[in-house]
Structures are given as C-alpha cells and as structure tokens.
Protein backbone atom coordinates (compact mmCIF):
# COMPACT_ATOMS: atom_id res chain seq x y z
CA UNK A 1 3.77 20.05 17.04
CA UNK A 2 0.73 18.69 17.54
CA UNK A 3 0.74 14.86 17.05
CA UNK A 4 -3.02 14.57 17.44
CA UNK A 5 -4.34 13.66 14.21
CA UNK A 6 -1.36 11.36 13.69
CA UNK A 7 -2.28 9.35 16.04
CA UNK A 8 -6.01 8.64 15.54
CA UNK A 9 -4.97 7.90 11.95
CA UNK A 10 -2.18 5.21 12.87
CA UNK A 11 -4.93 4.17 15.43
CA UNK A 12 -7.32 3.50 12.58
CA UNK A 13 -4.46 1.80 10.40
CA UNK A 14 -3.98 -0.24 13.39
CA UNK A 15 -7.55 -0.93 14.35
CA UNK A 16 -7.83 -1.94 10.06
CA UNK A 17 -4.93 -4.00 10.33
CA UNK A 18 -6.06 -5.83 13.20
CA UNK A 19 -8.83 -7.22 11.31
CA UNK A 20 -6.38 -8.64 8.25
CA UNK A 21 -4.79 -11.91 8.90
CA UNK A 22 -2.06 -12.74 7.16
CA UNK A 23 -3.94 -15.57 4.90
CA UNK A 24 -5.46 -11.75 3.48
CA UNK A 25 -1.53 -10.59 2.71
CA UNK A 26 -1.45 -11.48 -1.08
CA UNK A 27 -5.11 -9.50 -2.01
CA UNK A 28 -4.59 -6.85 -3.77
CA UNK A 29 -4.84 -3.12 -3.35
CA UNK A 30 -6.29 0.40 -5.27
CA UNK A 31 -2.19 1.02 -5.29
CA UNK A 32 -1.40 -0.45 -8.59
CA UNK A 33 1.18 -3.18 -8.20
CA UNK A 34 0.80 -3.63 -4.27
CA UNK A 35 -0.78 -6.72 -2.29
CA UNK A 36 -2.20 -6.41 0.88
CA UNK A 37 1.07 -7.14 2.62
CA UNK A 38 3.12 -4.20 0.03
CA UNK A 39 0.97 -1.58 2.02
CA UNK A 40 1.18 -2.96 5.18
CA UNK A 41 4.72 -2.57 4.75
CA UNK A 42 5.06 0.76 2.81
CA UNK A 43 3.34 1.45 6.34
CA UNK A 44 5.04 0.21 8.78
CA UNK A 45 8.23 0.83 7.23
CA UNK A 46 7.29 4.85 6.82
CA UNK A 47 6.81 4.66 10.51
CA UNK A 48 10.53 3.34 10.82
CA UNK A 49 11.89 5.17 8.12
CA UNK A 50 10.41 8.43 10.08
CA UNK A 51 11.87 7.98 13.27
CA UNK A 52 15.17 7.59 11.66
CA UNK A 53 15.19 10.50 9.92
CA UNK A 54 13.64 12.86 12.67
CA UNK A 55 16.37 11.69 14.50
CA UNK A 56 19.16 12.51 11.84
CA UNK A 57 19.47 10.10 9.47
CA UNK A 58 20.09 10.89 5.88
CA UNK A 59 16.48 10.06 3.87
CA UNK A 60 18.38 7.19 1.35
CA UNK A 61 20.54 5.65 4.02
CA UNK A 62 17.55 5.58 6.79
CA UNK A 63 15.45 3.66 3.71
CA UNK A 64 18.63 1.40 2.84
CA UNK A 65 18.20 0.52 6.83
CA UNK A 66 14.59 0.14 6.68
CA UNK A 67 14.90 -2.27 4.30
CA UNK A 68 17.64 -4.52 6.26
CA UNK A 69 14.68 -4.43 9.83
CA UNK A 70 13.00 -7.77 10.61
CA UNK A 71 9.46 -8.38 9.80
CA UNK A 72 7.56 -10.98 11.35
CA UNK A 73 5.22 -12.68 9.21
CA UNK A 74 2.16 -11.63 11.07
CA UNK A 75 2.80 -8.05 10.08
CA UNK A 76 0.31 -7.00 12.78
CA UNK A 77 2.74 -7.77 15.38
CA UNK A 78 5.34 -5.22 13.40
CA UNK A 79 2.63 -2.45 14.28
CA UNK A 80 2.11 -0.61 16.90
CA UNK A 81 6.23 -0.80 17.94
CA UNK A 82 6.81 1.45 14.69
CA UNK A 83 3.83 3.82 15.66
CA UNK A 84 5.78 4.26 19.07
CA UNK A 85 9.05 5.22 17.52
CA UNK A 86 7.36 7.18 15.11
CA UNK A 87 5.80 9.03 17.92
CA UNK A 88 8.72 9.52 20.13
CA UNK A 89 10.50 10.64 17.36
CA UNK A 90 8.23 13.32 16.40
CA UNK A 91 7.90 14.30 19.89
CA UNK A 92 11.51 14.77 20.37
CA UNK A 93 11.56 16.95 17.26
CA UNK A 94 10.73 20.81 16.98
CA UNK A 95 8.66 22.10 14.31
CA UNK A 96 11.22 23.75 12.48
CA UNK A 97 13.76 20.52 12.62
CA UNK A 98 15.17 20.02 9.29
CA UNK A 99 14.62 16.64 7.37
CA UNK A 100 17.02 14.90 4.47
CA UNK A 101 13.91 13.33 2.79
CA UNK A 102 13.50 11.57 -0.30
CA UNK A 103 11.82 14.68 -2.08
CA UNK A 104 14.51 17.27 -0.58
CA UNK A 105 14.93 19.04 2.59
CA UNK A 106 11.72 19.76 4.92
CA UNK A 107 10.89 20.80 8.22
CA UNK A 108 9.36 18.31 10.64
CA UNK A 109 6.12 19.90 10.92
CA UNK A 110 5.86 19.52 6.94
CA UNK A 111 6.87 16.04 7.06
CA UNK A 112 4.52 15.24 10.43
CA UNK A 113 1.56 16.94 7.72
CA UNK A 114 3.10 14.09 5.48
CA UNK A 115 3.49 11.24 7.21
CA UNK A 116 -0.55 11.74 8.81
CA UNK A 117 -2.12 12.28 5.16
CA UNK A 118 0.09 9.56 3.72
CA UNK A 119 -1.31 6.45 6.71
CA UNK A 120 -5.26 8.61 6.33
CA UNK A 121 -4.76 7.51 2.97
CA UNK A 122 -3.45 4.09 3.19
CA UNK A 123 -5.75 3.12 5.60
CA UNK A 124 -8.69 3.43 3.25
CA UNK A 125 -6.49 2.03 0.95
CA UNK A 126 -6.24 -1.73 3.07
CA UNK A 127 -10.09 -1.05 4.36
CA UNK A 128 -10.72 -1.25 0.43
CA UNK A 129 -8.33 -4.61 0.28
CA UNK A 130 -10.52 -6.50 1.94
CA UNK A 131 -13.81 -5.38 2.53
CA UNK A 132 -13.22 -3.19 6.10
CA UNK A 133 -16.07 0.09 6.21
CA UNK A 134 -13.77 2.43 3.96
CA UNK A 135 -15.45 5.38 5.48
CA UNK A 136 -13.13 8.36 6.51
CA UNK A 137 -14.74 10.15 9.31
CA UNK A 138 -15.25 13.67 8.10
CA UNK A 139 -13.09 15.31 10.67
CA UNK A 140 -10.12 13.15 9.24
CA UNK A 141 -11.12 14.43 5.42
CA UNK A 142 -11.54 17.72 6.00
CA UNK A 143 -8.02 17.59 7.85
CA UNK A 144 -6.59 15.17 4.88
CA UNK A 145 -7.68 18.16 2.67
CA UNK A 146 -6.03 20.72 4.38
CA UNK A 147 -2.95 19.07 3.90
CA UNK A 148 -3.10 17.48 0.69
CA UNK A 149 -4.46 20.59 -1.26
CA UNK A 150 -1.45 23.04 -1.45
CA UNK A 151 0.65 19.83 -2.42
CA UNK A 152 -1.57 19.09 -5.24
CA UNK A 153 0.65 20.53 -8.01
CA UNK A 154 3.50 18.78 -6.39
CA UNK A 155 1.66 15.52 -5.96
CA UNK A 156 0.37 14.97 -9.88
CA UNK A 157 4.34 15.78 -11.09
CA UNK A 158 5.84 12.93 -9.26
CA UNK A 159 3.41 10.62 -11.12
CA UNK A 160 2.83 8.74 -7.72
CA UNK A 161 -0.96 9.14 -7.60
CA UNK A 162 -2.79 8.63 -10.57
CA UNK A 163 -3.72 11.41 -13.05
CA UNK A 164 -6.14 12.89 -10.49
CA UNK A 165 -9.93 13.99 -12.09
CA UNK A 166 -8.80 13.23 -15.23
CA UNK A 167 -10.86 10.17 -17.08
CA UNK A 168 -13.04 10.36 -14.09
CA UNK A 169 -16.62 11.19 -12.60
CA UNK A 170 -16.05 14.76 -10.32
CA UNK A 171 -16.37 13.45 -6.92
CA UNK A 172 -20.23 14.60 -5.21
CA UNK A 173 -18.05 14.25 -1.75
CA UNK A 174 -15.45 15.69 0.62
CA UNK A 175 -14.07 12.08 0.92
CA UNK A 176 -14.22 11.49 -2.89
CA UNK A 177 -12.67 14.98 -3.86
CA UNK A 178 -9.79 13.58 -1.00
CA UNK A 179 -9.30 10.38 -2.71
CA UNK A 180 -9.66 11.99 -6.24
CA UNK A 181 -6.89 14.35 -4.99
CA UNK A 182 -4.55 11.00 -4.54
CA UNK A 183 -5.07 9.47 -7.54
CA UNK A 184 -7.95 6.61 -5.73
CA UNK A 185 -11.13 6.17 -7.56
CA UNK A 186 -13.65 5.26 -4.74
C-alpha cells in the first residue's frame, strides 16, 4: 500500500496542531458539537484506534480501549507517537487485510483511503478553529476527491456530514466541491 499521502496529511495535522496551544482547546469547530480539543482527539484517537485494528482487534473493543489510553493535556505531545503506530501498523498490513470496523468489514487499503481523507479533512477542520491558512494544496484535493466521491452515497446516509449541497451556494472550487462533499461550508 502506498502510505504516501497519509503521511503528508498527518504531517499537515501535525504541523496545524503545532501551532494550537492548549489555552486554544475549548474554541470551537465547523464539526457541530466539537471544541478544538474534541478533534484533536477524534484524531489522535483514529490514529490509535487504527493501529489496533490493523493489527486484529475487533472495531468496538479497539474503541472501548481507545477510550481507556492516557492523554496528556498538551494534546500535541499525544501526536506524532499515534502517527507512528498508525504507520507501522499500516505497513505491517497487506492491502487485502481484512478490518472489523465500525461500518462493517473492509480491507486495509479501503480503510488506509479512509483514515487519509478522514485527517485531510480534519485538518482544515482545526486550521478553521483558529485562524491557521485553511488552504488544501490541490494535490491533496484532487486526491481527497478521489476517495471521497464513490463514498458519497454512503457518506450522506450515515448523517455524519451535513446534508451536502443542499441549502447551499455550489462550490466555484475543487477544494469547496471537497468540503461540500463532507458536509463543511467553507
């Protein structure tokens, strides 16, 4: 699999992230219901929550263990160590590895297309938060795209991002018609 783009987007999250101290933790978000420190943590524990279940783990008991993990209160510290065992995890996995996730049973390489769109995403998210350049770079869209566009169906039935275009402008962008896609209204 190539881990590539999965890695320059947790590099952005953590480049982002670096920038928020934790006075910034209660701002809030464009996720409805989530301060600053919510994503951070949705983050950081998908990172955990990934290498558990790329190594075996059974999606609701991995997240039930999640949950139990230590966070520091400088969540920036809680970084980079889940981006490694995310990492190592994926590399020890073959494409074709089967996952026990939340939404059913997937391969690994669906769930690496996943877990990349899902921290592109959040990152503009927390650049939003508080005030960071929210630009994606259009390598990083056009790759968001590709993954997030045959899920699209999937993604408005779970009720988890918005109502899409609905109620809203059609985007003039690649970047807006990702965020659009995602339920975010740039």
């Amino acid at each position: 699999m190539d881990l590539s783009t999965l890695q320059v987007v947790t590099d952005r999250f953590g480049a982002a992230l670096a920038q928020v101290p934790p006075e910034r933790y209660g701002d809030p978000t464009p996720c409805p219901d989530w301060t600053v420190v919510d994503l951070v943590d949705h983050v950081i524990g998908g990172n955990r929550w990934a290498s558990m279940v790329l190594a075996g783990a059974e999606g609701r008991s991995a997240l039930a263990e999640v949950r139990k993990l230590p966070v520091t209160a400088d969540r920036r510290l809680d970084h980079q160590p889940s981006v490694t065992a995310q990492r190592e995890a994926f590399e020890a996995a073959s494409p074709d590895t089967p996952i026990a996730h939340l939404v059913g049973p997937i391969t690994a390489e669906r769930f690496l297309a996943m877990r990349t769109s899902d921290v592109l995403i959040h990152t503009w998210d927390l650049c939003r938060a508080v005030g960071l350049d929210e630009r994606i770079p259009p390598e990083l869209v056009a790759a968001g795209l590709a993954m997030l566009t045959p899920m699209a169906g999937f993604m408005a039935a779970t009720g988890y991002f918005g109502p899409g275009h609905e109620g809203a402008p059609l985007p003039t962008s690649d970047q807006e018609r990702l965020l659009h896609l995602t339920g975010r209204r740039p």
